[in-house]
N, C-alpha and C. Protein backbone atom coordinates (compact mmCIF):
# COMPACT_ATOMS: atom_id res chain seq x y z
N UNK A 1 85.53 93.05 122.81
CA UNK A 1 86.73 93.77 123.26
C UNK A 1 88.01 93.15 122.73
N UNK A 2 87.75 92.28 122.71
CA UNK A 2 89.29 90.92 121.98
C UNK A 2 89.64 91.47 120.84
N UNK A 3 88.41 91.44 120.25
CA UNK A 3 88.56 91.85 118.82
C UNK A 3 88.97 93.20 117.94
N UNK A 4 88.55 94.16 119.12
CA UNK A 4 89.17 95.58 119.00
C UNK A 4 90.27 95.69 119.70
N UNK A 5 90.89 95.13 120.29
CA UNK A 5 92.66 95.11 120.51
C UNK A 5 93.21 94.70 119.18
N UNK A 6 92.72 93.56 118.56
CA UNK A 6 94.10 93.09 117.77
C UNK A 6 93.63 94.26 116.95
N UNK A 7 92.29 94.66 116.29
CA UNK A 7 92.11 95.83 115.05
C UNK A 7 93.16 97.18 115.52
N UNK A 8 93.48 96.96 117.02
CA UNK A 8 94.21 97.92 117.73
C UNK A 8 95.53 97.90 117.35
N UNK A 9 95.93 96.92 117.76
CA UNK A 9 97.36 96.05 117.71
C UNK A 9 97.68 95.98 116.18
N UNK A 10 96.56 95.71 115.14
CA UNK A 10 97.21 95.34 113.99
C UNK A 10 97.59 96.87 113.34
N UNK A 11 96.62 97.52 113.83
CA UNK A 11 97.01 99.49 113.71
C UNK A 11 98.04 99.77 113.73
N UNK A 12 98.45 99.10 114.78
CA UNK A 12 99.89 99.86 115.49
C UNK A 12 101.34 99.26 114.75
N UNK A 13 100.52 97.84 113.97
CA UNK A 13 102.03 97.69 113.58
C UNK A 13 102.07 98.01 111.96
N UNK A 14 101.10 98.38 111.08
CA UNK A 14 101.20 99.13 109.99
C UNK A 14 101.66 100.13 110.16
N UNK A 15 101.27 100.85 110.87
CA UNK A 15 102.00 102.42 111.52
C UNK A 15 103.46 102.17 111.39
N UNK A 16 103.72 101.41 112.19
CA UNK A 16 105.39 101.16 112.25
C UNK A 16 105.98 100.67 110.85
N UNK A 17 105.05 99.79 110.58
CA UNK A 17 106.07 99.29 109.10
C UNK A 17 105.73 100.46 108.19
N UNK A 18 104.43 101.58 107.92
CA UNK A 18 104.87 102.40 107.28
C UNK A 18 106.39 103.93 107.60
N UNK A 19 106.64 103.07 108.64
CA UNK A 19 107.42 104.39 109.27
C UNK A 19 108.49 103.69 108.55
N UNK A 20 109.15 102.68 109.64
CA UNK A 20 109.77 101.68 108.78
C UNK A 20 110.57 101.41 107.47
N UNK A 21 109.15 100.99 106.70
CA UNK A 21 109.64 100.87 105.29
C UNK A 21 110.22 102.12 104.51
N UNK A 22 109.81 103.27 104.63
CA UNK A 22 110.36 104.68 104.17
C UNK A 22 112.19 104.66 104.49
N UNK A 23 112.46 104.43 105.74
CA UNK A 23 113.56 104.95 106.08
C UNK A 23 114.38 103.53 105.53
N UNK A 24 113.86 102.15 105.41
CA UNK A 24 114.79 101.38 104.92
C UNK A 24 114.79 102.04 103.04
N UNK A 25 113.75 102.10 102.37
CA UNK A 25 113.51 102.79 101.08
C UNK A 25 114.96 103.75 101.32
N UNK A 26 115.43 104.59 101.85
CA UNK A 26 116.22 105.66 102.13
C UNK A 26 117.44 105.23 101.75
N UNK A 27 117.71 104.44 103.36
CA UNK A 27 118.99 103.86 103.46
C UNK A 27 120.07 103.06 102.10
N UNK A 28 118.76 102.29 101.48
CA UNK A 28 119.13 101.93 100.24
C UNK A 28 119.03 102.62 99.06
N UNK A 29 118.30 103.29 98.85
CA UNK A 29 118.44 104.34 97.82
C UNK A 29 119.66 104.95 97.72
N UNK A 30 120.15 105.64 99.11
CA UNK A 30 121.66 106.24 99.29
C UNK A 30 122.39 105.29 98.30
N UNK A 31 122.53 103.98 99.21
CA UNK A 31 123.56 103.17 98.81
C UNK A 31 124.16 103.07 97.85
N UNK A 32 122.78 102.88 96.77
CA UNK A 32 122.70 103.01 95.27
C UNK A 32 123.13 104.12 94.82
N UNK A 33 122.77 105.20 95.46
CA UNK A 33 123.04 106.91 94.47
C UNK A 33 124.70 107.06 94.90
N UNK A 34 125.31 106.62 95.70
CA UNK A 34 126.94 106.84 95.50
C UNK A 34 127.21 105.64 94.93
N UNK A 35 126.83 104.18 94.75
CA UNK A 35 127.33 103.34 93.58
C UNK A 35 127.05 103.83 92.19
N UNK A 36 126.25 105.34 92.23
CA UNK A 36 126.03 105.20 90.74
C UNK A 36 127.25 106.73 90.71
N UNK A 37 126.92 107.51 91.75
CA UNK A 37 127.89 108.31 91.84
C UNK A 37 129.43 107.82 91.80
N UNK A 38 129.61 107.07 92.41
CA UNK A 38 130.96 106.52 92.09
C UNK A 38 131.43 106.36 90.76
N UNK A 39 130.61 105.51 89.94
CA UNK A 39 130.78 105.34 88.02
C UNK A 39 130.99 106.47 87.74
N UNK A 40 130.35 108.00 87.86
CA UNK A 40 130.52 108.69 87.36
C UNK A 40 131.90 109.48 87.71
N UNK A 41 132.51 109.32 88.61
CA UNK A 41 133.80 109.72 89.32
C UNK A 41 134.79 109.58 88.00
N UNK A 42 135.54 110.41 87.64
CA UNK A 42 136.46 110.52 86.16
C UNK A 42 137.90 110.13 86.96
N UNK A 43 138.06 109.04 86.94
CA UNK A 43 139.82 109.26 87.26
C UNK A 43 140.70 109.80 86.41
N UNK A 44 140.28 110.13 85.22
CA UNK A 44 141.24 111.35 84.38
C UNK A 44 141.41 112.88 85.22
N UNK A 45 139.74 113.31 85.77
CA UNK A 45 139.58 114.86 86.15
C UNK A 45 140.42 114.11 87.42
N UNK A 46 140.13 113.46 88.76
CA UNK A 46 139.68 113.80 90.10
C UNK A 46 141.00 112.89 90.44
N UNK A 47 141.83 114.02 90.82
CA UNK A 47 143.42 114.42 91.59
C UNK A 47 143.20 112.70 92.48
N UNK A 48 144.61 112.81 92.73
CA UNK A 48 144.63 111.12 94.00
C UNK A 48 144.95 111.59 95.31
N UNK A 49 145.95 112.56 95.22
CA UNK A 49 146.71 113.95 95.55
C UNK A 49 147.05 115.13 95.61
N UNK A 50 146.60 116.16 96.40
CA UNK A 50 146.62 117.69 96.28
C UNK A 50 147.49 118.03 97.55
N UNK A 51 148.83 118.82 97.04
CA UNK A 51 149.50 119.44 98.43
C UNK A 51 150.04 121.15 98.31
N UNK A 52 150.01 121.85 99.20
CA UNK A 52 149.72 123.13 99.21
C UNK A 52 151.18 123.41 99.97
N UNK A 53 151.96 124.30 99.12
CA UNK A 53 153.61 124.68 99.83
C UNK A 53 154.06 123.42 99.74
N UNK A 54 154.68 122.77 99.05
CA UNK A 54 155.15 121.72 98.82
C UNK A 54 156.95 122.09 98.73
N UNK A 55 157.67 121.13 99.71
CA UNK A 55 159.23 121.44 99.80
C UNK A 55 159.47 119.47 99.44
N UNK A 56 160.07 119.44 98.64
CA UNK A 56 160.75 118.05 98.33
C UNK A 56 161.82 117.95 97.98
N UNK A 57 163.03 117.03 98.81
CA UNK A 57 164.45 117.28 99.37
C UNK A 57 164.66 115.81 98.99
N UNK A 58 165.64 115.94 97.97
CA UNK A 58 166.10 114.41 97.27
C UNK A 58 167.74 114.33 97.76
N UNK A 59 167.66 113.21 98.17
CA UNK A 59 169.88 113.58 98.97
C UNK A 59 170.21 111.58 98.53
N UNK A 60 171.50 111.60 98.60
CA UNK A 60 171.96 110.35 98.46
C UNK A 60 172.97 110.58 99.27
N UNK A 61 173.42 109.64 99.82
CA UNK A 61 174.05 109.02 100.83
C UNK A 61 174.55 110.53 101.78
N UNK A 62 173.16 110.76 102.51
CA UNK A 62 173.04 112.14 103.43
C UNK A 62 173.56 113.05 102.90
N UNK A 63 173.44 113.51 101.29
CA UNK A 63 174.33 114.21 100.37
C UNK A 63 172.80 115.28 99.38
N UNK A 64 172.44 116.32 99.80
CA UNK A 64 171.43 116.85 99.32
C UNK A 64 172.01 117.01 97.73
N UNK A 65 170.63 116.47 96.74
CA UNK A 65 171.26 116.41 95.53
C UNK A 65 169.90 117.44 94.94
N UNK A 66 168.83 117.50 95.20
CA UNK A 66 167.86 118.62 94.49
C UNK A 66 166.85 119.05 95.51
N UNK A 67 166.45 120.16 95.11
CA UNK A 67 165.40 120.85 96.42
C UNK A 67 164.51 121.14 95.37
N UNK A 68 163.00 120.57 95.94
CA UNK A 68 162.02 121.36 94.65
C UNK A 68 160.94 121.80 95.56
N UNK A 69 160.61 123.17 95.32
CA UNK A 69 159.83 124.16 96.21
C UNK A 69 158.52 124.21 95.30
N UNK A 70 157.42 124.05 95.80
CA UNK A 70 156.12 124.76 94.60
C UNK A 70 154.87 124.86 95.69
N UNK A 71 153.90 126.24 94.88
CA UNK A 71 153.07 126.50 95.77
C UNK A 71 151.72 125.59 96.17
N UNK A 72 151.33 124.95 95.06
CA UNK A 72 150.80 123.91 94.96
C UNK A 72 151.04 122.58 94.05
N UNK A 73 150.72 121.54 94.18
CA UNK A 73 151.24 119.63 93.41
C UNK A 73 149.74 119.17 93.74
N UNK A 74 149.98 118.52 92.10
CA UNK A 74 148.38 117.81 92.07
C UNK A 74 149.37 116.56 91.64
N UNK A 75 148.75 115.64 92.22
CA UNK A 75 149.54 114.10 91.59
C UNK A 75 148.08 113.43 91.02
N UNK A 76 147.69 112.56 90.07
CA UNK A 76 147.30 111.93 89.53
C UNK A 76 147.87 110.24 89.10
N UNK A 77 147.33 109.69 90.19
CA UNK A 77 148.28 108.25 90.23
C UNK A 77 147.22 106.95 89.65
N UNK A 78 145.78 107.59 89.80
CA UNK A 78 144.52 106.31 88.98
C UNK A 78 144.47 106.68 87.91
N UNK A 79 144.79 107.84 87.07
CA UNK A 79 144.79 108.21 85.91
C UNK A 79 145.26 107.31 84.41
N UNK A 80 144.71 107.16 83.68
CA UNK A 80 145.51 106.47 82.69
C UNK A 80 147.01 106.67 82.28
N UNK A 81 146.95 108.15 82.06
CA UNK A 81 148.47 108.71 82.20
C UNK A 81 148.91 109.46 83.54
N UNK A 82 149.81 108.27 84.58
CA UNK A 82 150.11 109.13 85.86
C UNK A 82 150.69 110.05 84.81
N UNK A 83 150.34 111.23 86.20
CA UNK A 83 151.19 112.39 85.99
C UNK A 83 151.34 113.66 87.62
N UNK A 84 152.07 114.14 87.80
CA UNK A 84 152.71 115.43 88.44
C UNK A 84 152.17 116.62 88.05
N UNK A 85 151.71 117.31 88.57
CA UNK A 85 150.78 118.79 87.92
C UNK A 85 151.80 119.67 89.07
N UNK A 86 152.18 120.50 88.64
CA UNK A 86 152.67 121.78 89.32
C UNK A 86 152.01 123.06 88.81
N UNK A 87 150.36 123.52 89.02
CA UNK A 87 150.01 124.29 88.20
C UNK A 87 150.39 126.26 88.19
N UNK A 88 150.73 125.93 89.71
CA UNK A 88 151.32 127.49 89.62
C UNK A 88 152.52 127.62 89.90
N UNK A 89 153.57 126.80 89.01
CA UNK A 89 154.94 126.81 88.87
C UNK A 89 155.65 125.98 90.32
N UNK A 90 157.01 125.73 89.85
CA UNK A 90 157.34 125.64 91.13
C UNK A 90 159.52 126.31 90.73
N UNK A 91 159.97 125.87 91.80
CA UNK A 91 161.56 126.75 91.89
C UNK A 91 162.00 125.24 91.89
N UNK A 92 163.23 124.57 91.64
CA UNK A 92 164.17 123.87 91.40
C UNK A 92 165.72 123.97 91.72
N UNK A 93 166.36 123.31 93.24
CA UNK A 93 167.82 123.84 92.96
C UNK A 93 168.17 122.44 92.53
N UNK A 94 168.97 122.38 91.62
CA UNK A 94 169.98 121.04 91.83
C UNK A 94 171.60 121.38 92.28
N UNK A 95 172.22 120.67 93.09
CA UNK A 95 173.72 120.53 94.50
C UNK A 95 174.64 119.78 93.53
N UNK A 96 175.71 120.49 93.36
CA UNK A 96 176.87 119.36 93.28
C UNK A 96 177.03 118.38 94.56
N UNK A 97 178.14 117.26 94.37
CA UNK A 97 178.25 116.42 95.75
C UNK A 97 179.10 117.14 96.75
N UNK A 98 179.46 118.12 96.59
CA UNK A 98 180.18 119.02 97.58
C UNK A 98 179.85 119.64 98.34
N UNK A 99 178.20 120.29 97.61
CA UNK A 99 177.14 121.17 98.20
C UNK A 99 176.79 122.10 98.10
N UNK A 100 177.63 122.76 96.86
CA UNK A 100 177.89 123.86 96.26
C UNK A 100 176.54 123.66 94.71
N UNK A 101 175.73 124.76 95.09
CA UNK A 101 174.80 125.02 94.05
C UNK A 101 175.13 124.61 92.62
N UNK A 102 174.30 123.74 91.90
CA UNK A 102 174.86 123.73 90.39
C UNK A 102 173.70 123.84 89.32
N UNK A 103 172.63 124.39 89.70
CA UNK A 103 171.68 125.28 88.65
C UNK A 103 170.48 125.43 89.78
N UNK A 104 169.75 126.37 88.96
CA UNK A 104 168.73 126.69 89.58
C UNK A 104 167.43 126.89 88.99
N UNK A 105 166.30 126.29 89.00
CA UNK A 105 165.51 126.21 87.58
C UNK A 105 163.41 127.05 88.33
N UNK A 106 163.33 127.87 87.41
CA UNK A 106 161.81 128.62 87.80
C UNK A 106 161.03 128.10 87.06
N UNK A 107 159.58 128.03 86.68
CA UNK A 107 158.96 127.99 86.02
C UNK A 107 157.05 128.50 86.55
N UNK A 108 156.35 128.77 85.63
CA UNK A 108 155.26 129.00 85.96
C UNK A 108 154.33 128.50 86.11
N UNK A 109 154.57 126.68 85.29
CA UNK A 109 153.86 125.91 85.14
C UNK A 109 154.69 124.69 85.25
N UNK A 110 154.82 123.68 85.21
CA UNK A 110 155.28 121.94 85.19
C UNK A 110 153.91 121.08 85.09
N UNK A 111 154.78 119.85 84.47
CA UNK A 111 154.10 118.52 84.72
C UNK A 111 155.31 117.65 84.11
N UNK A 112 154.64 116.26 85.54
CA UNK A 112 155.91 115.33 85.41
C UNK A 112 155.17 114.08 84.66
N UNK A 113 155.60 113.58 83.80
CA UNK A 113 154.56 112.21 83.43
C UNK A 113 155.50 111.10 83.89
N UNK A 114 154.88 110.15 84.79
CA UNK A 114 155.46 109.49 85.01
C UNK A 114 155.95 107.85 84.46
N UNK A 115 155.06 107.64 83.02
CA UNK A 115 155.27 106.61 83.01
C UNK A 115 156.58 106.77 81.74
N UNK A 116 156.50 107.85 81.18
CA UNK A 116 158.13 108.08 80.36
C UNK A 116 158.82 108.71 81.26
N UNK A 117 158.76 109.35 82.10
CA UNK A 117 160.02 110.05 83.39
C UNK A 117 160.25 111.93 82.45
N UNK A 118 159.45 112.25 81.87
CA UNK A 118 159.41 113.16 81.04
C UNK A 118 158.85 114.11 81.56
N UNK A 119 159.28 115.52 81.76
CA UNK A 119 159.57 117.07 82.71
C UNK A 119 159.04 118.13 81.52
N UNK A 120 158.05 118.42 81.58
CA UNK A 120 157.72 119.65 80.97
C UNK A 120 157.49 120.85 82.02
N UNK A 121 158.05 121.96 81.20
CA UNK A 121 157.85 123.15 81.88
C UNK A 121 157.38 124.14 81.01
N UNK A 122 157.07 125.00 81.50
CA UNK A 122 155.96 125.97 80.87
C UNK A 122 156.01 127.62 81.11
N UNK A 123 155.89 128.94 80.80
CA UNK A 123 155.93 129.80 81.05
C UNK A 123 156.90 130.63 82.16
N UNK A 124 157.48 131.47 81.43
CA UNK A 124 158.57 131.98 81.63
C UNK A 124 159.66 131.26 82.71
N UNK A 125 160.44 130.40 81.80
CA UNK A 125 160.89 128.93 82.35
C UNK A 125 162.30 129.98 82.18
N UNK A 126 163.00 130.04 83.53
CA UNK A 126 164.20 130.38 83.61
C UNK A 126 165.19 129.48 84.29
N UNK A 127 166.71 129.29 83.72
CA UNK A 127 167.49 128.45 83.90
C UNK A 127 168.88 128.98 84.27
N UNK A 128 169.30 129.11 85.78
CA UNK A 128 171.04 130.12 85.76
C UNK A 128 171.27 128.14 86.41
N UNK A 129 172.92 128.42 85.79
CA UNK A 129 174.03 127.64 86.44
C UNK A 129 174.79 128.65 87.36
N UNK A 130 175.69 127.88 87.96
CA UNK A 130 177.03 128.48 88.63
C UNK A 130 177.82 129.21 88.09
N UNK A 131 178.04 129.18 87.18
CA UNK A 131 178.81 129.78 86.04
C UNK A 131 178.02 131.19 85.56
N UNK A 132 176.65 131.49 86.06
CA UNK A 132 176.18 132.85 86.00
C UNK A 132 175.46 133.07 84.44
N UNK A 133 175.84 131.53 83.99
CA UNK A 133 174.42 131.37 82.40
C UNK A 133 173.23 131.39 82.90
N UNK A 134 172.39 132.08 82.09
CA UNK A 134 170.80 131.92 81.75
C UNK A 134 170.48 131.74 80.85
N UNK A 135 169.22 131.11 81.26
CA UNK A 135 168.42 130.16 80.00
C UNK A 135 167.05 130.91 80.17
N UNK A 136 166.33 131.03 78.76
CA UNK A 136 164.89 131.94 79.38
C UNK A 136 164.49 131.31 77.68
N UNK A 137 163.32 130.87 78.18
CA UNK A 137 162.15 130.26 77.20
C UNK A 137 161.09 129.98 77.50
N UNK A 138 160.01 129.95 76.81
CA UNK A 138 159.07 129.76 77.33
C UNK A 138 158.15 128.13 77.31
N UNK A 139 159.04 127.58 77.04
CA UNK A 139 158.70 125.64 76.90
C UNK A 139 159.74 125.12 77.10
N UNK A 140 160.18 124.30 78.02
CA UNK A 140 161.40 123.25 77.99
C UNK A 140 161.02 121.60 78.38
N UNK A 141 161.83 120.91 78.17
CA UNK A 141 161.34 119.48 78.42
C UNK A 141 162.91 118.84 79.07
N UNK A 142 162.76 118.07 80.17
CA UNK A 142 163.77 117.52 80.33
C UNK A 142 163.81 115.91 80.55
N UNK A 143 164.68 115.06 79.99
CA UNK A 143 164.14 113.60 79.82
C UNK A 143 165.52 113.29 80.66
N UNK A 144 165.40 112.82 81.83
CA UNK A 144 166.61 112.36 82.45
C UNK A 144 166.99 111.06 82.07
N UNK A 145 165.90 110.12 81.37
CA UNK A 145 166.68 108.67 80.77
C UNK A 145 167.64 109.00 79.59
N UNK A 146 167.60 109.93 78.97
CA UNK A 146 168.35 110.38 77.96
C UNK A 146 169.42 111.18 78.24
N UNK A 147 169.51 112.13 79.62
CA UNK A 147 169.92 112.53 79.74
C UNK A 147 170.20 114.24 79.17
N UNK A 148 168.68 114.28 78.32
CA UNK A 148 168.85 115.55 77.72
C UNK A 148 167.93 116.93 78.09
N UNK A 149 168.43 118.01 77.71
CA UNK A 149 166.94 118.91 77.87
C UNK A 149 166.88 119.55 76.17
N UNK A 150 165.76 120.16 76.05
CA UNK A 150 165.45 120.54 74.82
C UNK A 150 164.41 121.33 74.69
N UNK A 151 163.79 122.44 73.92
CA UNK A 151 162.94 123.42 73.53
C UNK A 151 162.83 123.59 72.19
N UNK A 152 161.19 123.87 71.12
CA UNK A 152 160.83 123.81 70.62
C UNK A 152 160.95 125.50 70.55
N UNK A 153 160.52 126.03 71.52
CA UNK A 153 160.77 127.44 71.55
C UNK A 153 161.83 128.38 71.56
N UNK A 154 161.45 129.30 70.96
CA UNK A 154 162.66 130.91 70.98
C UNK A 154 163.25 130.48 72.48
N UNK A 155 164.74 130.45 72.11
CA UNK A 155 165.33 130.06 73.64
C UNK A 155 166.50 131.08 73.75
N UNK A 156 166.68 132.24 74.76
CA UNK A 156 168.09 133.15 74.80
C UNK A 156 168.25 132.78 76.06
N UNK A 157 170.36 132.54 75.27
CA UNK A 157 170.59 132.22 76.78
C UNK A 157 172.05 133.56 76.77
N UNK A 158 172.13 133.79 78.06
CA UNK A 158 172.89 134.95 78.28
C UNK A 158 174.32 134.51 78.96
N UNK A 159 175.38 134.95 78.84
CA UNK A 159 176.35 133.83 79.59
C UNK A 159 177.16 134.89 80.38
N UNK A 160 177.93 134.45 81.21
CA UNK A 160 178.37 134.99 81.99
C UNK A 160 178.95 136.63 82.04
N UNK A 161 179.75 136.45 80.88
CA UNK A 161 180.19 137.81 80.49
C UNK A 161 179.11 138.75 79.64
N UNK A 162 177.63 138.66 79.29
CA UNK A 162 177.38 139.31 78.86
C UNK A 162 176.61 139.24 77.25
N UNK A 163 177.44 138.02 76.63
CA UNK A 163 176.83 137.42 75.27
C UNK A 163 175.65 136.68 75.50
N UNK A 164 174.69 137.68 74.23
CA UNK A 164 173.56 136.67 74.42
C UNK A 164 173.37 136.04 72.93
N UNK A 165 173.05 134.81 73.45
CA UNK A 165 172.50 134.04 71.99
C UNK A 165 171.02 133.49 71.69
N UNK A 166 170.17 133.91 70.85
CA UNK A 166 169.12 133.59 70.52
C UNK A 166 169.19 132.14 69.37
N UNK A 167 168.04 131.39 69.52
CA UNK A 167 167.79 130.70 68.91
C UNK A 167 166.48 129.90 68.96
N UNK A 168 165.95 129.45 67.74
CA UNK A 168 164.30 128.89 67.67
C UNK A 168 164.18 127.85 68.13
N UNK A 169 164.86 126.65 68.46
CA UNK A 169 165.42 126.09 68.81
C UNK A 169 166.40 125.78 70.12
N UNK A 170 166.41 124.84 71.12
CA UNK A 170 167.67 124.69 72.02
C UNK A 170 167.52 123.00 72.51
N UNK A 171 168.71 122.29 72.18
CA UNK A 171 169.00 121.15 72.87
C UNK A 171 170.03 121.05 73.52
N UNK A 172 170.28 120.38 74.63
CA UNK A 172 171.76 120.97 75.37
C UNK A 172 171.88 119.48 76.39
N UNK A 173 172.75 118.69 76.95
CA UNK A 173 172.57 117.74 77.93
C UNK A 173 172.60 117.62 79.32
N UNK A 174 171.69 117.79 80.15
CA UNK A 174 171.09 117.81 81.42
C UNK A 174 172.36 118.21 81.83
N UNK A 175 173.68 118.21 82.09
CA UNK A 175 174.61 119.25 82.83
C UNK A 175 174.69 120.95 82.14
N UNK A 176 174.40 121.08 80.88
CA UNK A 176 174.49 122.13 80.47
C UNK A 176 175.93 122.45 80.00
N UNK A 177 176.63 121.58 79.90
CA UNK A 177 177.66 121.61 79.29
C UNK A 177 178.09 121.79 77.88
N UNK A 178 177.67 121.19 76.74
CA UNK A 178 177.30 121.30 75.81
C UNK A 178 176.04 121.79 75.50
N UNK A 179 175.74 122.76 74.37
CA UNK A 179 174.47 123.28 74.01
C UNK A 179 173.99 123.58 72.71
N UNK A 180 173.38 123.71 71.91
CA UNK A 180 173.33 123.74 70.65
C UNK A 180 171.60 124.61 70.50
N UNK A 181 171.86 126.16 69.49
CA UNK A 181 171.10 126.50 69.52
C UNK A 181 170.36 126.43 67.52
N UNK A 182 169.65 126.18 67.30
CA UNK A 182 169.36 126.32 65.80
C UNK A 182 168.88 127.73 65.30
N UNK A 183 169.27 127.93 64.06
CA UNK A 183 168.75 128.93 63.60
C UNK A 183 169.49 130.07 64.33
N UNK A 184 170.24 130.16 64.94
CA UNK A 184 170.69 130.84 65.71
C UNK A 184 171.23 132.09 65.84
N UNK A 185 171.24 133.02 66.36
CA UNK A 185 171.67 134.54 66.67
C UNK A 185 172.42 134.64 67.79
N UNK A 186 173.70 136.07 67.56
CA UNK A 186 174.58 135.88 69.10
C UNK A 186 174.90 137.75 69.21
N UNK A 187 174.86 138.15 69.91
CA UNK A 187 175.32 139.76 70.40
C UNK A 187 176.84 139.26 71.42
N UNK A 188 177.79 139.59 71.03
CA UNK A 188 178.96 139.06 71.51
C UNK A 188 179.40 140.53 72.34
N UNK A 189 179.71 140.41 73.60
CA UNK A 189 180.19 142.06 74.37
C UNK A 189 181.85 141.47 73.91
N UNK A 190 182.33 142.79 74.11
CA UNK A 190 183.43 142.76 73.73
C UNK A 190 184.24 143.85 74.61
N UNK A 191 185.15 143.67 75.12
CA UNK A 191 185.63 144.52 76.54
C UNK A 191 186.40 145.39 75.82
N UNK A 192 186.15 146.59 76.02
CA UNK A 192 187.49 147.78 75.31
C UNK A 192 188.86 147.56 76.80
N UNK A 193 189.69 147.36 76.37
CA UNK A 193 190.84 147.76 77.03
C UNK A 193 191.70 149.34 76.90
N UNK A 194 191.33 149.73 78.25
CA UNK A 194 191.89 151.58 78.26
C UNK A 194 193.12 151.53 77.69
N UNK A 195 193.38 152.08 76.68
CA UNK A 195 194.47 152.44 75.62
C UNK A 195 195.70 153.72 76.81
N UNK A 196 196.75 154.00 76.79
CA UNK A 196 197.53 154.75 77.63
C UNK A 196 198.26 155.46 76.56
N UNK A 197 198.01 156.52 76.46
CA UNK A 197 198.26 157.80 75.15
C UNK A 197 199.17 158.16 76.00
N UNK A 198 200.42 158.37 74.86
CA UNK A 198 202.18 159.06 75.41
C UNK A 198 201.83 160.51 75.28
């Protein structure tokens, strides 16, 4: 009888270590399949950051200086090249210090790279000032260390009264004050003044 307990007893604990050993087999297997899953993780593809209705309100000394609205922002910050993804456009106001609107910028697409500070925009990229100019192209770049913006693309801009100027070409400096179009074309309106016949 002694002897058929432990053949009993020793039953019972193979049983267990085959139960056992499976589920430790498991536990570590996992472990391993997301350390290997992990390697395969691309920090080029896989976002750091995804935000949906995105409102971002830049002010200096309680002085709102730009409002940037977009429907969705992918940020990429492990990436080799950070960068800003705005893939389905976003709206842009920039404020004088008074508070009074001083452009207003659309686009259909953006990306910000952050390690040159360099603003690309993309598809049907529209640009009004205060002054009631528009800018309409379909590529622009804006480099605020330089202080400049610029397009590679057909750029017409329309100005207040009515003149529009085409050009293949546009570089102009982040106030929009100066502008320079290459290659350039202009449709100039020209106001008739009512003549008074004696």
């Amino acid at each position: 009888m002694i002897e058929n307990r432990k053949y009993i007893s020793m039953k019972g604990c193979l049983r267990t270590l085959l139960i056992i050993l499976p589920l430790f087999a498991i536990l570590f297997s996992c472990a391993n399949d997301m350390e290997v899953v992990n390697k395969f993780i691309d920090e080029e593809t896989e976002p750091d950051l995804i935000g949906v209705r995105v409102e971002v309100l830049r002010s200096d000394s309680a002085r709102l200086q730009m409002k940037l609205v977009a429907p969705r922002f992918i940020q990429f910050a492990s990436a080799s090249e950070q960068r800003d993804e705005f893939p389905e456009g976003l709206h842009v106001w920039y404020y004088e210090k008074s508070g009074e609107l001083r452009a207003e910028i659309t686009a259909n697409w953006a990306i910000h790279d952050v390690a040159t500070d360099l603003w690309e925009a993309r598809s049907n990229v529209v640009i009004t000032d205060k002054d009631g100019k528009k800018l309409e192209t379909e590529q622009l770049f804006w480099d605020p260390k330089k202080g400049e913006v610029y397009s590679n693309k057909f750029t017409k801009i329309t100005s207040e009264d009515g003149t529009i100027a085409t050009g293949d070409t546009f570089t102009a400096n982040q106030d929009f004050l100066k502008w320079k179009l290459s290659k350039g074309r202009a449709t100039i309106m020209i106001k008739d003044e009512d003549k008074n016949e004696d």
